[in-house]
N, C-alpha and C. Protein backbone atom coordinates (compact mmCIF):
# COMPACT_ATOMS: atom_id res chain seq x y z
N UNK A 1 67.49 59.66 101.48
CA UNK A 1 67.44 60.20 102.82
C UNK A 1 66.03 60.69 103.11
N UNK A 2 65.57 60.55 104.39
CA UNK A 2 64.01 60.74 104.75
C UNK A 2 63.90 62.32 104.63
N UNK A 3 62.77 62.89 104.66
CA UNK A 3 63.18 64.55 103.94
C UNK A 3 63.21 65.27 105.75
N UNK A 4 63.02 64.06 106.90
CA UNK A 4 63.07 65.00 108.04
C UNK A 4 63.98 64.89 108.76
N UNK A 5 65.03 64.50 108.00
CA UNK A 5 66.48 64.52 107.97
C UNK A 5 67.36 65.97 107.66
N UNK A 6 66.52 66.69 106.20
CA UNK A 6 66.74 67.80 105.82
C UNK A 6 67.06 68.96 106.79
N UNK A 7 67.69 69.92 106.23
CA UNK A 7 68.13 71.24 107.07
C UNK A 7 68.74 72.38 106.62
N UNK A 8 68.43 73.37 106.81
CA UNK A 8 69.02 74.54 106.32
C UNK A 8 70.58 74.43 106.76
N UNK A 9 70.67 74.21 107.96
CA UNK A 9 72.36 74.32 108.17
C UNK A 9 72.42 73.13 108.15
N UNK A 10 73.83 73.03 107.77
CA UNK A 10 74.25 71.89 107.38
C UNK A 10 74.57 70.87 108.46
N UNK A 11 74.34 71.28 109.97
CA UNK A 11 74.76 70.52 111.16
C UNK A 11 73.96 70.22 112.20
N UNK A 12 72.50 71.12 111.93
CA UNK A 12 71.69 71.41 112.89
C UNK A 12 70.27 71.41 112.17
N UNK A 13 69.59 69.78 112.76
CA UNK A 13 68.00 69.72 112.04
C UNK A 13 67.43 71.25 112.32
N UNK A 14 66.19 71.42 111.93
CA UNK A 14 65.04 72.33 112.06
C UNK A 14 64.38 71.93 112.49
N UNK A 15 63.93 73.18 113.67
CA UNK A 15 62.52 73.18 114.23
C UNK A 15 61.30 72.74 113.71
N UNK A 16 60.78 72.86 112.53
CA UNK A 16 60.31 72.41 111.54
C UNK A 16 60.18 70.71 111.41
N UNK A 17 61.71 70.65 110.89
CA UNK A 17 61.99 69.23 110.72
C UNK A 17 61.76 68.04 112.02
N UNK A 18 61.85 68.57 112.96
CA UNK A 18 61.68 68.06 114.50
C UNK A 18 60.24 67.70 114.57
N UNK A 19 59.43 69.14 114.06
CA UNK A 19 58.24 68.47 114.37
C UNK A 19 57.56 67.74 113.20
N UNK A 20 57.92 67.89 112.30
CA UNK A 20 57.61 66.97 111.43
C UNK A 20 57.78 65.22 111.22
N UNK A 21 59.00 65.04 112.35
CA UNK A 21 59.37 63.98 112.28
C UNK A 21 58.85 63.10 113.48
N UNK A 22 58.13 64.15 114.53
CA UNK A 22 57.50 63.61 115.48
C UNK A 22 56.91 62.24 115.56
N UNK A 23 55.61 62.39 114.79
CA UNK A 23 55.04 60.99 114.67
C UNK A 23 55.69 59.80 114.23
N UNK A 24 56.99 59.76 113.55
CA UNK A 24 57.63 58.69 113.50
C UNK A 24 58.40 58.39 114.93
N UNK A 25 59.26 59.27 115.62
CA UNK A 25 59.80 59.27 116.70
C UNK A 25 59.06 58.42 117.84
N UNK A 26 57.36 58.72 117.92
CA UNK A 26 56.36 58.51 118.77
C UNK A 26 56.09 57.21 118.64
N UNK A 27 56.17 56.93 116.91
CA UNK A 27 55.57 55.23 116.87
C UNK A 27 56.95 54.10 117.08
N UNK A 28 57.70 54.78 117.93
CA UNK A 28 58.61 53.79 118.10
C UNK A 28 58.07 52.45 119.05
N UNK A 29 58.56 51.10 119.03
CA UNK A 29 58.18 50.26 119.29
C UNK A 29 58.00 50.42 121.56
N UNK A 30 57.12 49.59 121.61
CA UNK A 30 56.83 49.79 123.11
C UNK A 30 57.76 48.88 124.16
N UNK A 31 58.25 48.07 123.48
CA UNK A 31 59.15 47.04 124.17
C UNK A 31 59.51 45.85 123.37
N UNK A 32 60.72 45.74 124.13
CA UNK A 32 61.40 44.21 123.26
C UNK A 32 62.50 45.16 122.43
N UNK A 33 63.23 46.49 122.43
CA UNK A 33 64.23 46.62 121.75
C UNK A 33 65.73 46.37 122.07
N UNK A 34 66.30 46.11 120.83
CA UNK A 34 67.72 45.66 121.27
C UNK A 34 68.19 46.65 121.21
N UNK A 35 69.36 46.71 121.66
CA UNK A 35 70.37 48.10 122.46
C UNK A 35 71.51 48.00 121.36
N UNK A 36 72.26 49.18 120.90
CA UNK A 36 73.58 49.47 120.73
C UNK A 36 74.13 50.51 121.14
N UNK A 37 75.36 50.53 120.42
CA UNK A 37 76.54 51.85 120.21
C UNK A 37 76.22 51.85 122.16
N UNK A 38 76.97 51.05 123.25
CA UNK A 38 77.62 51.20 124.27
C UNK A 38 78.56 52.40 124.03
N UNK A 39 78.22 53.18 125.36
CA UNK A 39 79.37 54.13 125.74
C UNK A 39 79.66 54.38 126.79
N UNK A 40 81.01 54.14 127.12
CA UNK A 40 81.77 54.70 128.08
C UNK A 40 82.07 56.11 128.33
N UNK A 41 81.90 56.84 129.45
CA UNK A 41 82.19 58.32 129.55
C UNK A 41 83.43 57.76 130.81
N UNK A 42 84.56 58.05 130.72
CA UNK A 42 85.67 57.93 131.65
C UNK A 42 85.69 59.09 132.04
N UNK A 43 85.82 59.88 131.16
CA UNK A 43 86.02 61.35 131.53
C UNK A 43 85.31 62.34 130.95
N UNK A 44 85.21 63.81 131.26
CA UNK A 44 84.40 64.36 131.31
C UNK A 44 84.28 65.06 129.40
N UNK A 45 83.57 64.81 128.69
CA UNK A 45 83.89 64.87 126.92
C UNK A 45 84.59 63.65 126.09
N UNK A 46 84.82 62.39 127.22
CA UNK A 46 85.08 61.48 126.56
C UNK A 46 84.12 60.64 126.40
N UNK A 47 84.73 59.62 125.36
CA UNK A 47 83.81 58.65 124.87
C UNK A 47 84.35 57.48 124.29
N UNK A 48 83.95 56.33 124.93
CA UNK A 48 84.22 54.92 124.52
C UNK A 48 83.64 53.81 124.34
N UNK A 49 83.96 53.41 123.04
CA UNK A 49 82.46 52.78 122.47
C UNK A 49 82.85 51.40 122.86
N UNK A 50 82.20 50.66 123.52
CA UNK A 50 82.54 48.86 123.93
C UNK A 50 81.36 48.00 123.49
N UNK A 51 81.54 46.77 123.71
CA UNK A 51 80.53 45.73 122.77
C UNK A 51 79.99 45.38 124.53
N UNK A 52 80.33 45.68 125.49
CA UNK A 52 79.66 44.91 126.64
C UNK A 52 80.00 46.05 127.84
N UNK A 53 79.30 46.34 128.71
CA UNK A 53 79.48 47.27 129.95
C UNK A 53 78.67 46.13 131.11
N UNK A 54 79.51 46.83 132.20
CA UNK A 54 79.45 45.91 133.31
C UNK A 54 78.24 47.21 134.28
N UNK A 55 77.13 47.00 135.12
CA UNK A 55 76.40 47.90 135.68
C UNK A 55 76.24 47.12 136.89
N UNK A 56 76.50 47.70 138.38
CA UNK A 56 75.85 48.12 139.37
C UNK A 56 75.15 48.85 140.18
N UNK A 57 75.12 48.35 141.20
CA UNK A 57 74.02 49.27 142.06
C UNK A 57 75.27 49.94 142.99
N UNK A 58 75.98 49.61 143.31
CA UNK A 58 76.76 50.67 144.30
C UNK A 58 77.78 51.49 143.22
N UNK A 59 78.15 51.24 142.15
CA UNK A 59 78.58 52.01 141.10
C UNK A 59 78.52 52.81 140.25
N UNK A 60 76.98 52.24 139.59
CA UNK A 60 76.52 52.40 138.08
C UNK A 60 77.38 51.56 137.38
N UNK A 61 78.28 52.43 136.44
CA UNK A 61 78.85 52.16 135.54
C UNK A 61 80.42 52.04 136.02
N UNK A 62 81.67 50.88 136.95
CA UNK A 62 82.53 50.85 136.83
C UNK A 62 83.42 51.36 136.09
N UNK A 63 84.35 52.42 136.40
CA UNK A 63 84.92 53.18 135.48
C UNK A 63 84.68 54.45 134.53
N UNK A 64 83.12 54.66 135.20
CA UNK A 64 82.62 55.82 134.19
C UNK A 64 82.92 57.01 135.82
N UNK A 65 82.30 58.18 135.23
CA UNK A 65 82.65 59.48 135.89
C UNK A 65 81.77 59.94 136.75
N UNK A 66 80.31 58.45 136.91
CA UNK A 66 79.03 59.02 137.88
C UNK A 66 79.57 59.04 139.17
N UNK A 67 80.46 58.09 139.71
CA UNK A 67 80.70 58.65 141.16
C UNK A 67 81.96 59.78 141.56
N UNK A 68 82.25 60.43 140.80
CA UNK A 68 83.52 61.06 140.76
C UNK A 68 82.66 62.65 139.79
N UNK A 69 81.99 62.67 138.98
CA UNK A 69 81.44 63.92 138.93
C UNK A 69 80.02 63.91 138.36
N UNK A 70 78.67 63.23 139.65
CA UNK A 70 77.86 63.35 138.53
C UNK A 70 76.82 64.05 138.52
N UNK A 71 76.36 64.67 137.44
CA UNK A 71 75.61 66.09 137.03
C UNK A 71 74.44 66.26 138.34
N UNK A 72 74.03 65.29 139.17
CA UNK A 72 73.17 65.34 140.23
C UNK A 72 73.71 64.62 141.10
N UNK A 73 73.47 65.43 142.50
CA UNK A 73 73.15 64.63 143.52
C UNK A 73 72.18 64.48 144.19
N UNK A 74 72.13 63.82 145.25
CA UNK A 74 70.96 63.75 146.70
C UNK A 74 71.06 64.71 147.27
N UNK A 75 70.51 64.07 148.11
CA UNK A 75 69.84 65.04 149.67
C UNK A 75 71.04 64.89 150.40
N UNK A 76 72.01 63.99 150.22
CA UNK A 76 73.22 63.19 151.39
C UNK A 76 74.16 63.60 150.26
N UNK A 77 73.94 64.56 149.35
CA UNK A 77 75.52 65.17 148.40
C UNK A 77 76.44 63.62 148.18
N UNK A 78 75.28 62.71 147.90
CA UNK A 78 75.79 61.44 147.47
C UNK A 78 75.73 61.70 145.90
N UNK A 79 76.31 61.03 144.43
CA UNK A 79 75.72 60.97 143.49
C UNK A 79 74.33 60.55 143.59
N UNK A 80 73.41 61.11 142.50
CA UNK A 80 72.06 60.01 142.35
C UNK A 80 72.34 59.02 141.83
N UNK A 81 71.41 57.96 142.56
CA UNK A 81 71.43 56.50 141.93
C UNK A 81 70.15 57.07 140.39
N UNK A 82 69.68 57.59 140.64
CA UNK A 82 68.64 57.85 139.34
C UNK A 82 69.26 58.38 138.30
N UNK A 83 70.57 59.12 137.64
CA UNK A 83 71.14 59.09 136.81
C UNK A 83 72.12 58.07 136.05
N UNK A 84 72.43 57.00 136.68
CA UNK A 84 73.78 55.71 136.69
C UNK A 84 73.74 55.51 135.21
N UNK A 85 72.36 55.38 134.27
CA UNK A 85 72.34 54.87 133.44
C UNK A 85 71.39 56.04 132.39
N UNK A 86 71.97 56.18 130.86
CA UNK A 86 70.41 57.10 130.38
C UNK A 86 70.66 56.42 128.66
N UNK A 87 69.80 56.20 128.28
CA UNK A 87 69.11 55.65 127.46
C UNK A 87 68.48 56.24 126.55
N UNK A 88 68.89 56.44 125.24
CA UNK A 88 68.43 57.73 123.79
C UNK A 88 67.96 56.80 123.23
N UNK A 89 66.41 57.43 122.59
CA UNK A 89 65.64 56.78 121.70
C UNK A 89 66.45 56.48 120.22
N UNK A 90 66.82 55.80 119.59
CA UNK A 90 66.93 55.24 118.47
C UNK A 90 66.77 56.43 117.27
N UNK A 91 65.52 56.57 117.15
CA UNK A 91 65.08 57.93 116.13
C UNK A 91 64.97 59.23 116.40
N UNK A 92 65.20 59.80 117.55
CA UNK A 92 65.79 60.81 118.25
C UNK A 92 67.36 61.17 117.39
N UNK A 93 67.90 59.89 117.99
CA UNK A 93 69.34 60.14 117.66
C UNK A 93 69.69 60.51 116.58
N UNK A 94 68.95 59.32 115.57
CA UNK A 94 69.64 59.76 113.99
C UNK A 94 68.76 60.86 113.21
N UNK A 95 67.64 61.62 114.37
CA UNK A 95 67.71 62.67 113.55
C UNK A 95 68.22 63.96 114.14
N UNK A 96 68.94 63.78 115.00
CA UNK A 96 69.75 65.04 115.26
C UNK A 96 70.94 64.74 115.47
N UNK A 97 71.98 63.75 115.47
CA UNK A 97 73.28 63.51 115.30
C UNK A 97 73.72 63.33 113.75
N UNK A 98 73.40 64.46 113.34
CA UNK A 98 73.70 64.51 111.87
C UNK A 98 74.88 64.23 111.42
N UNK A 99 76.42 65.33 112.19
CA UNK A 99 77.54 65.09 111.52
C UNK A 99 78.36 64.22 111.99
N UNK A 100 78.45 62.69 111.63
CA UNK A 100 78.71 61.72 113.08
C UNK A 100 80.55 61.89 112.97
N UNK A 101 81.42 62.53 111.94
CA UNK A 101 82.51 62.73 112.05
C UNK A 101 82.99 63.75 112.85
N UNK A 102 82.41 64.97 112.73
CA UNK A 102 82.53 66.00 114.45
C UNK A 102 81.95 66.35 115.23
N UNK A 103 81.11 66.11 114.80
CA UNK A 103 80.01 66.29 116.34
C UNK A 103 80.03 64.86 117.41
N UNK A 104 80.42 65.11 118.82
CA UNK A 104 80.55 64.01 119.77
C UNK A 104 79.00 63.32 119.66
N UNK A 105 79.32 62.33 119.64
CA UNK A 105 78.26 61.47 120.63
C UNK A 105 77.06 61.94 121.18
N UNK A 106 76.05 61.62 122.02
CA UNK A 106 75.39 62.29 123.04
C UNK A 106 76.08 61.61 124.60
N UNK A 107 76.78 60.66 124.05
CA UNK A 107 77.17 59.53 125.47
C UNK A 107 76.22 59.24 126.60
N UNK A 108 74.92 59.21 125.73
CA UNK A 108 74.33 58.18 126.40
C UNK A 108 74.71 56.47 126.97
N UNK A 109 74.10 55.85 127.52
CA UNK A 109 75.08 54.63 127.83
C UNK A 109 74.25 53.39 126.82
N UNK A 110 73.42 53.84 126.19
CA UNK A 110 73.23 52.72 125.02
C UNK A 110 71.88 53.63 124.26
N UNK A 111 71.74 52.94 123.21
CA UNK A 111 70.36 53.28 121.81
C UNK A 111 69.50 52.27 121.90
N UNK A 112 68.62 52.80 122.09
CA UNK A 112 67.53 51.14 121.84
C UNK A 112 65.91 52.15 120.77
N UNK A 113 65.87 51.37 120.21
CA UNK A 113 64.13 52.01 119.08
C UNK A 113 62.95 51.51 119.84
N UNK A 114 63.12 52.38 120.98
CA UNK A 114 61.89 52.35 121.72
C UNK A 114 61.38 53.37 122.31
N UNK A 115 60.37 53.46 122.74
CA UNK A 115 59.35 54.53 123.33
C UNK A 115 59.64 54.99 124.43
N UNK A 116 60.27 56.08 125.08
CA UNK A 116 60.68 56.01 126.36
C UNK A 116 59.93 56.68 127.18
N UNK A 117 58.54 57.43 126.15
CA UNK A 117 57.54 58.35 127.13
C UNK A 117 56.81 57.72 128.72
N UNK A 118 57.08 58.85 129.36
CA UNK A 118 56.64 58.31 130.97
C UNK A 118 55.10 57.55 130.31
N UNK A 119 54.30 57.79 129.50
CA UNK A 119 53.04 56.49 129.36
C UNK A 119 53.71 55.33 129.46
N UNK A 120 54.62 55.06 128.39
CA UNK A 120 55.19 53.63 128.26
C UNK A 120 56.15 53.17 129.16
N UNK A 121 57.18 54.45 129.88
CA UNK A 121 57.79 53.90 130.97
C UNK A 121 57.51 54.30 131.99
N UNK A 122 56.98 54.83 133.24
CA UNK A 122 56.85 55.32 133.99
C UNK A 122 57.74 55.48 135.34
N UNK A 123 57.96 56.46 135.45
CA UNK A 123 59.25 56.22 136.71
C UNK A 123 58.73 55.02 137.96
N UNK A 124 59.52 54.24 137.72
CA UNK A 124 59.78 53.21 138.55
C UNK A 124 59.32 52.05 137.86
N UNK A 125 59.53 52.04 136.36
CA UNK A 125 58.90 50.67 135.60
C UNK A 125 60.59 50.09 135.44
N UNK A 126 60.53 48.81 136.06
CA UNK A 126 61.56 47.69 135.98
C UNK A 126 61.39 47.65 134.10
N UNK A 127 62.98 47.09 134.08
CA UNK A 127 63.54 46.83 133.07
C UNK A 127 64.96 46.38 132.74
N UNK A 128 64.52 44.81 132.32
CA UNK A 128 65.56 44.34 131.91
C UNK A 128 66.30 43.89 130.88
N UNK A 129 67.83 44.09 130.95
CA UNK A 129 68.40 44.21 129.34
C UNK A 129 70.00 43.36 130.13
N UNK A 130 70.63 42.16 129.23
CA UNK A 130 71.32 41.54 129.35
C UNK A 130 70.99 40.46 130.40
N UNK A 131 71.97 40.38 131.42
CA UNK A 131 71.70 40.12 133.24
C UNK A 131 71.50 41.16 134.02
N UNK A 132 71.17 42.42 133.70
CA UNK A 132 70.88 43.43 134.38
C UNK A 132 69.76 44.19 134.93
N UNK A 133 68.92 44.62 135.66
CA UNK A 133 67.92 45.14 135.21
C UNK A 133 68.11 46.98 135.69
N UNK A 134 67.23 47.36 135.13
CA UNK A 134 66.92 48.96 135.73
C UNK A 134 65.91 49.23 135.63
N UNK A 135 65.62 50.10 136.52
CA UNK A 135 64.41 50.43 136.89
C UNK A 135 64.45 52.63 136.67
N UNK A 136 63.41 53.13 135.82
CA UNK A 136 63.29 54.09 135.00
C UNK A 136 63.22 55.05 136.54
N UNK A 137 63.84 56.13 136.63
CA UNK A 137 63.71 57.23 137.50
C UNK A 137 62.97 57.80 137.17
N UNK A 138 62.61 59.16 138.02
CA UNK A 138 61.86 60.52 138.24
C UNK A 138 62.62 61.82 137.32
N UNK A 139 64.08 61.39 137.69
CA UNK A 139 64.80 62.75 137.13
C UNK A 139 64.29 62.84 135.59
N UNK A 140 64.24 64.12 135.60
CA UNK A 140 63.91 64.37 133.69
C UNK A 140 65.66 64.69 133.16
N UNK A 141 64.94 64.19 132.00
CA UNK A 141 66.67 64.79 131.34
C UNK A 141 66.23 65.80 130.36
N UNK A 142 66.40 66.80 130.68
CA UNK A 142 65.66 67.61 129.49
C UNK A 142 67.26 68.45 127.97
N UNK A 143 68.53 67.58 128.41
CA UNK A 143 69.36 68.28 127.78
C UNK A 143 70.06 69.17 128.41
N UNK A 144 71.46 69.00 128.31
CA UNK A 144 72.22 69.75 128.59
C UNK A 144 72.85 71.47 127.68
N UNK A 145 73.49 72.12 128.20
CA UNK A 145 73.85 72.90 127.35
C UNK A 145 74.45 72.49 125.62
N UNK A 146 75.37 71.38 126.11
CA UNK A 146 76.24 70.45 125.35
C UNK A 146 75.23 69.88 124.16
N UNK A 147 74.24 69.45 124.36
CA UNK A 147 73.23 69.15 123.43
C UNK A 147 72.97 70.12 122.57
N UNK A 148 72.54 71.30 123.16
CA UNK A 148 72.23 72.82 122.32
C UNK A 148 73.71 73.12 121.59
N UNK A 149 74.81 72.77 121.75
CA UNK A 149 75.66 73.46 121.06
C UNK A 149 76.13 72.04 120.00
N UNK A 150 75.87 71.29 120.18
CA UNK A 150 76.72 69.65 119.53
C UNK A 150 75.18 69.51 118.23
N UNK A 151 73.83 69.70 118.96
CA UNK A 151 72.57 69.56 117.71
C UNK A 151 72.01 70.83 117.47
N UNK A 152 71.97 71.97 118.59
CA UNK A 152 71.55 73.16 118.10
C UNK A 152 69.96 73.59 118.95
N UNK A 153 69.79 74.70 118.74
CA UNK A 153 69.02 75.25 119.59
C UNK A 153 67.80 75.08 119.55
N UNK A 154 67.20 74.48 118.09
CA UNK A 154 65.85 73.70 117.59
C UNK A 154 65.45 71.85 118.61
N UNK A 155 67.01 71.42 118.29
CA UNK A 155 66.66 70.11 119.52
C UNK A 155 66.77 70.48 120.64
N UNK A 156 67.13 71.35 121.12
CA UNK A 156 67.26 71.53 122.60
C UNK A 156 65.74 72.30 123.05
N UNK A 157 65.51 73.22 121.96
CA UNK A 157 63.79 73.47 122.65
C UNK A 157 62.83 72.49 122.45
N UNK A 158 62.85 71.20 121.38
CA UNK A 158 62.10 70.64 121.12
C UNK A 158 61.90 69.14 122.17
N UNK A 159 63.02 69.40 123.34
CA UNK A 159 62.76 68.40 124.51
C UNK A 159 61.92 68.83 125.21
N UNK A 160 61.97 70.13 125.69
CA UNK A 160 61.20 70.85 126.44
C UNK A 160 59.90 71.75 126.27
N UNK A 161 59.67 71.71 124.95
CA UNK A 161 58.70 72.39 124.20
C UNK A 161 57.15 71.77 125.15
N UNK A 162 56.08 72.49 125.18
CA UNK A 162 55.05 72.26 126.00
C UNK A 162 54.41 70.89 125.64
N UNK A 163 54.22 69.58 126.36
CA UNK A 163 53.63 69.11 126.23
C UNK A 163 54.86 67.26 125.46
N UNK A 164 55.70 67.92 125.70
CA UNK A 164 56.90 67.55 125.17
C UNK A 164 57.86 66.89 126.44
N UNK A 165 57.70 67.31 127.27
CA UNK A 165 58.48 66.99 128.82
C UNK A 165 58.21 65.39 128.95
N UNK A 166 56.45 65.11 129.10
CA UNK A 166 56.07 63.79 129.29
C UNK A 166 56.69 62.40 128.24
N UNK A 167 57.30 63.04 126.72
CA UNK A 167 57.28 62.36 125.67
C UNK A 167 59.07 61.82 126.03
N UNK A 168 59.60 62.70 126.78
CA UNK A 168 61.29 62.49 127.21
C UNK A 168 62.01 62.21 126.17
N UNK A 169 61.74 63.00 124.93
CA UNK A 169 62.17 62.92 123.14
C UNK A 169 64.14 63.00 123.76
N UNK A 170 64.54 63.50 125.24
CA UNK A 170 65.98 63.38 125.19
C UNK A 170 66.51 61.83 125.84
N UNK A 171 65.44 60.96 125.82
CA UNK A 171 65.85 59.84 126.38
C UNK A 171 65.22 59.25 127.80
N UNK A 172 65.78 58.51 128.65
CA UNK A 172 65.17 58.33 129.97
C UNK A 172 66.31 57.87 130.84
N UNK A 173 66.36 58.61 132.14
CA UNK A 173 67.17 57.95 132.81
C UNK A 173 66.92 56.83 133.54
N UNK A 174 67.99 56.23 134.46
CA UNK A 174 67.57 54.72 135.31
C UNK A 174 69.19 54.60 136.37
N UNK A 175 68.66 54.03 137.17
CA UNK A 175 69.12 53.30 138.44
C UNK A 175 69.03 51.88 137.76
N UNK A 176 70.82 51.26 138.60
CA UNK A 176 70.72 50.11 138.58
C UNK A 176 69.80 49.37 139.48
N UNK A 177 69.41 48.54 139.00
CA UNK A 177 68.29 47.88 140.24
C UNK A 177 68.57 46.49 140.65
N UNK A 178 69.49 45.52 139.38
CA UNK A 178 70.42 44.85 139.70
C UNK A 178 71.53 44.57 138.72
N UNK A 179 72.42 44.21 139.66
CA UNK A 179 73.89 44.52 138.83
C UNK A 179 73.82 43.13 137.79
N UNK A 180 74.43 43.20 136.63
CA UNK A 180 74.72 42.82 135.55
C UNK A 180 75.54 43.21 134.69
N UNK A 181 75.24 42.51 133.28
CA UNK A 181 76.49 42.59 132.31
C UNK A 181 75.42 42.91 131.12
N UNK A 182 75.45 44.06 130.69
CA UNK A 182 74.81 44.11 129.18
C UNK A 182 75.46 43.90 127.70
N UNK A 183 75.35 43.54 126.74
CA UNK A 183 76.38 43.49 125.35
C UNK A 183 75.25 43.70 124.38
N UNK A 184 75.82 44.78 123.23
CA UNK A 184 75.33 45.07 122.23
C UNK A 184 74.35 44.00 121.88
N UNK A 185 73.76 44.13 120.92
CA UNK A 185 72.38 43.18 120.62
C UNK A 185 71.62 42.60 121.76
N UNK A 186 72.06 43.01 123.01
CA UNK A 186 70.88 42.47 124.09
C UNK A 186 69.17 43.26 123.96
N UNK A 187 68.34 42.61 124.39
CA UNK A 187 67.23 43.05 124.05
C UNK A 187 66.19 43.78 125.38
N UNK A 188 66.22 45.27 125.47
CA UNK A 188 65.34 46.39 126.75
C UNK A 188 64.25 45.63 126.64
N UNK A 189 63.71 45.02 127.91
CA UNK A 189 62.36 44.91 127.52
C UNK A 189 61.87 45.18 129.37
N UNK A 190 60.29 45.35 129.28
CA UNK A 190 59.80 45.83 130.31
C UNK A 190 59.87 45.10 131.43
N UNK A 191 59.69 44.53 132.26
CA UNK A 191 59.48 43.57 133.20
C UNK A 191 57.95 44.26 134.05
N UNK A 192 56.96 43.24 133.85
CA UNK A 192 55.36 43.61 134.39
C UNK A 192 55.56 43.21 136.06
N UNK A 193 55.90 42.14 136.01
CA UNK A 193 55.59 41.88 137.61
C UNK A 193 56.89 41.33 137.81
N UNK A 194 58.17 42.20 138.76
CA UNK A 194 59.80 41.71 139.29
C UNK A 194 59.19 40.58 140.31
């Protein structure tokens, strides 16, 4: 086991360990990663893991809980289209989803081992994965309460920690930009000129 895996409690990396593990987190690849572990959120603490999700633009996610409860809206108390989809770095994950038998998910809607810092993505950088594409929003995700209590109070400051906001160590959100079909092993990659 990598030692920045390690932890005093048995459920919750260290502050310490977070930043120690940084520079690996950082050298994640810039594009071209393939996606797993699909999840379905139907309901609000649920979670359902599928080999293929269907994404639109007047939807998001068919069957998930963004138009029926989602954590943001607009200006028109519409859901945001800039939350539909959010996307956890790869090495993020497995170093703070330590106990994968009780601790939930993050239910993000897929994993890919890539770089998601606004340098490498910048809100409004197209991106396509399956037949789908998305295009990276403005909204920050800096973590929910649910994060602080499921990884603990070391990952939850270490999204937001100074200088740390730009790096989006909790992932990146996205708008559908066109509707498609994604399936496990499909491959995120950037799109330069739509």
């Amino acid at each position: 086991m990598r030692r920045w895996l390690q932890a005093d409690a048995p459920d919750h990396v260290t502050a310490r360990a977070l930043m120690q593990a940084l520079p690996h987190v950082l050298a994640a690849p810039k594009n071209g990663a393939a996606i797993d572990m699909l999840c379905l959120r139907p309901a609000r603490n649920a979670r359902r893991f599928v080999d293929e999700i269907t994404l639109t633009r007047k939807a998001g996610i068919p069957g998930e809980r963004w138009l029926r409860e989602p954590w943001l809206r607009d200006e028109f108390d519409a859901p945001h289209p800039g939350i539909q989809v959010s996307i956890l770095p790869r090495r993020v994950l497995d170093l703070v989803w330590r106990d994968r038998v009780n601790v939930a998910h993050p239910g993000d809607t897929f994993v890919a081992d890539m770089d998601m810092s606004e340098a490498n993505l910048p809100a409004g950088q197209l991106m396509r994965v399956g037949s789908a594409m998305l295009q990276v929003s403005d909204v920050f995700n800096e973590g929910c309460v649910k994060w602080k209590v499921r990884y603990g109070a070391a990952a939850k400051d270490w999204i937001t920690a100074p200088g740390h906001p730009e790096l989006r160590l909790r992932g990146v959100l996205c708008s559908v930009w066109r509707d498609g079909v994604i399936r496990t092993g499909d491959v995120l990659s950037k799109v330069e000129h739509p």
